[in-house]
C-alpha atoms as a PDB file:
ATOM      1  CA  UNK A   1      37.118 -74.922 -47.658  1.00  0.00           C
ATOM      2  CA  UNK A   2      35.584 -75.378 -51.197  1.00  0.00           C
ATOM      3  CA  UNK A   3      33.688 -72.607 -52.816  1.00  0.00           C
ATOM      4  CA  UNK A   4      31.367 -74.980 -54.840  1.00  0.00           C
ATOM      5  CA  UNK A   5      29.457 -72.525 -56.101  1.00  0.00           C
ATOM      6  CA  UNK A   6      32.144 -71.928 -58.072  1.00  0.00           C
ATOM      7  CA  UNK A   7      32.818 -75.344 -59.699  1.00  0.00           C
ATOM      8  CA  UNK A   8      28.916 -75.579 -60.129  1.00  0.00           C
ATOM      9  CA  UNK A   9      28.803 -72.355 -62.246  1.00  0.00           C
ATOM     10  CA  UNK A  10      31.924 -73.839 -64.318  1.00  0.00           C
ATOM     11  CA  UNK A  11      29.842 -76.870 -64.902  1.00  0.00           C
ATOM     12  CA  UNK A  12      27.068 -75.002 -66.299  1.00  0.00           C
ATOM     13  CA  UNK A  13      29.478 -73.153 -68.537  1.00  0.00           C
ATOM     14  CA  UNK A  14      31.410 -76.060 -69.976  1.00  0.00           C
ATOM     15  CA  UNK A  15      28.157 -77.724 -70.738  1.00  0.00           C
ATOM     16  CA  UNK A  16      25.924 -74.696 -71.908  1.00  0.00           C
ATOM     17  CA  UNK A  17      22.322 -76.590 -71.665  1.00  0.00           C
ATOM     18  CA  UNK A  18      21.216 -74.732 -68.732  1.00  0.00           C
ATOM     19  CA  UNK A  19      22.280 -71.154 -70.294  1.00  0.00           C
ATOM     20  CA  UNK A  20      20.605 -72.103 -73.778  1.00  0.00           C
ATOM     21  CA  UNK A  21      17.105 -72.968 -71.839  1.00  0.00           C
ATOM     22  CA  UNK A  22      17.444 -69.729 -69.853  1.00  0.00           C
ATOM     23  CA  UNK A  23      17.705 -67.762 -72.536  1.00  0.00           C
ATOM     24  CA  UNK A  24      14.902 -69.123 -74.724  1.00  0.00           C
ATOM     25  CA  UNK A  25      12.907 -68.895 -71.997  1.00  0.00           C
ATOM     26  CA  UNK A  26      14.001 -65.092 -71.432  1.00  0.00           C
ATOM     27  CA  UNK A  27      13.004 -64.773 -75.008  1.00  0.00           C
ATOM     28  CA  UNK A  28       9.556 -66.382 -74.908  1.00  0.00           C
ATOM     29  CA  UNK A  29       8.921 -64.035 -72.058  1.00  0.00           C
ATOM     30  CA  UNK A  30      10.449 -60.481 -73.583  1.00  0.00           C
ATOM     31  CA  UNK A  31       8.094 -61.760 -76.635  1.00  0.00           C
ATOM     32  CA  UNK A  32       4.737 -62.578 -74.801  1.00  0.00           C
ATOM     33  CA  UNK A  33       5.313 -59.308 -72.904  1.00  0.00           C
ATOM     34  CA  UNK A  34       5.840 -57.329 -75.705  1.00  0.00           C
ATOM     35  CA  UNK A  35       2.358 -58.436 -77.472  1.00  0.00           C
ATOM     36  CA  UNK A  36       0.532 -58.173 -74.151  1.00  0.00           C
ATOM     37  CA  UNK A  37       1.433 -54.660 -73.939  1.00  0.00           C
ATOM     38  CA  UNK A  38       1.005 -53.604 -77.742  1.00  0.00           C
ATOM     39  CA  UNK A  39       5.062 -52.623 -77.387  1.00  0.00           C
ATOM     40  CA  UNK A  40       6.587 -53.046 -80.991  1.00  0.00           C
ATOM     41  CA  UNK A  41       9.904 -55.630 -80.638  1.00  0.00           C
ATOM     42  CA  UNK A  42      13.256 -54.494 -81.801  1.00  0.00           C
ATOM     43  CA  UNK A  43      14.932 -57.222 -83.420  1.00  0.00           C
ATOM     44  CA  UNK A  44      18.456 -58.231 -85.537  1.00  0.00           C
ATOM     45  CA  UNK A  45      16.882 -59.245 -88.993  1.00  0.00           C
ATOM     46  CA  UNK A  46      19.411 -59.643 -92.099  1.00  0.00           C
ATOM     47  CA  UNK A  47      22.005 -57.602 -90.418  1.00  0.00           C
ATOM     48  CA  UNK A  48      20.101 -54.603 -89.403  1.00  0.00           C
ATOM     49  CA  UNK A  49      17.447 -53.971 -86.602  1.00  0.00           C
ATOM     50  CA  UNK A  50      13.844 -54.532 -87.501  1.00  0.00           C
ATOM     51  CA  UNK A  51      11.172 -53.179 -85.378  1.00  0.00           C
ATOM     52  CA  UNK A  52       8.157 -56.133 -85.340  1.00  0.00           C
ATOM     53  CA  UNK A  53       4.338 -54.512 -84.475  1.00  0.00           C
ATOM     54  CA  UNK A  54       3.128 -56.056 -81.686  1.00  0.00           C
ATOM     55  CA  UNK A  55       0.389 -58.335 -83.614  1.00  0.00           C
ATOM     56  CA  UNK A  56       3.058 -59.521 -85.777  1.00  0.00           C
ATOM     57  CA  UNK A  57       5.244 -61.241 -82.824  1.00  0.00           C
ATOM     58  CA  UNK A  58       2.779 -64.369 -82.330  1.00  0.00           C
ATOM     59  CA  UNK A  59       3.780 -65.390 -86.094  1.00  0.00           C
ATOM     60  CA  UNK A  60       7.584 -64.528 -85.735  1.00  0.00           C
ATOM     61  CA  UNK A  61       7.832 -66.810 -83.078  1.00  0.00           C
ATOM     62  CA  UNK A  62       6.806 -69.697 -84.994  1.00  0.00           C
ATOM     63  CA  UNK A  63       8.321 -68.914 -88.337  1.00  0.00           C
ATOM     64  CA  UNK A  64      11.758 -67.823 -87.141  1.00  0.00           C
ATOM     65  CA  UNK A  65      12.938 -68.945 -83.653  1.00  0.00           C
ATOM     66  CA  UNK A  66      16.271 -67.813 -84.546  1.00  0.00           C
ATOM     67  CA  UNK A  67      15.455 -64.004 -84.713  1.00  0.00           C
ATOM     68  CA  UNK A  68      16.995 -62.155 -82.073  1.00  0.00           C
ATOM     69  CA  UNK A  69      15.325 -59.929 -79.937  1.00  0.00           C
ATOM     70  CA  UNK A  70      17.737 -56.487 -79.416  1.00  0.00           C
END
């Protein structure tokens, strides 16, 4: 028997779309939850961590959405 699971996931791998949406997404959400809760976000800025006060997130999003949240 085939374990297509396993040819699925390679799939996914080799082509990388799905992975890339899942982890904007992820980042959205870590984001919006972050300001919701008033929790400051640690993030990789200019090759060090930056922490980013919670009413500060809404414009990072749209200026940068490169920055990494850590």
């Amino acid at each position: 028997m085939i374990d297509r699971s396993s040819k699925d996931v390679a799939a996914i791998v080799r082509d990388g779309t799905a992975i890339d949406r899942a982890i904007e997404r992820a980042r959205r959400r870590v984001m919006r939850r972050h300001r919701q809760l008033g929790i400051p976000l640690a993030i990789w800025h200019e090759g060090r961590v930056v922490e980013v006060p919670p009413e500060s997130i809404a414009a990072l999003e749209q200026e940068d959405p490169g920055v990494r949240a850590t």
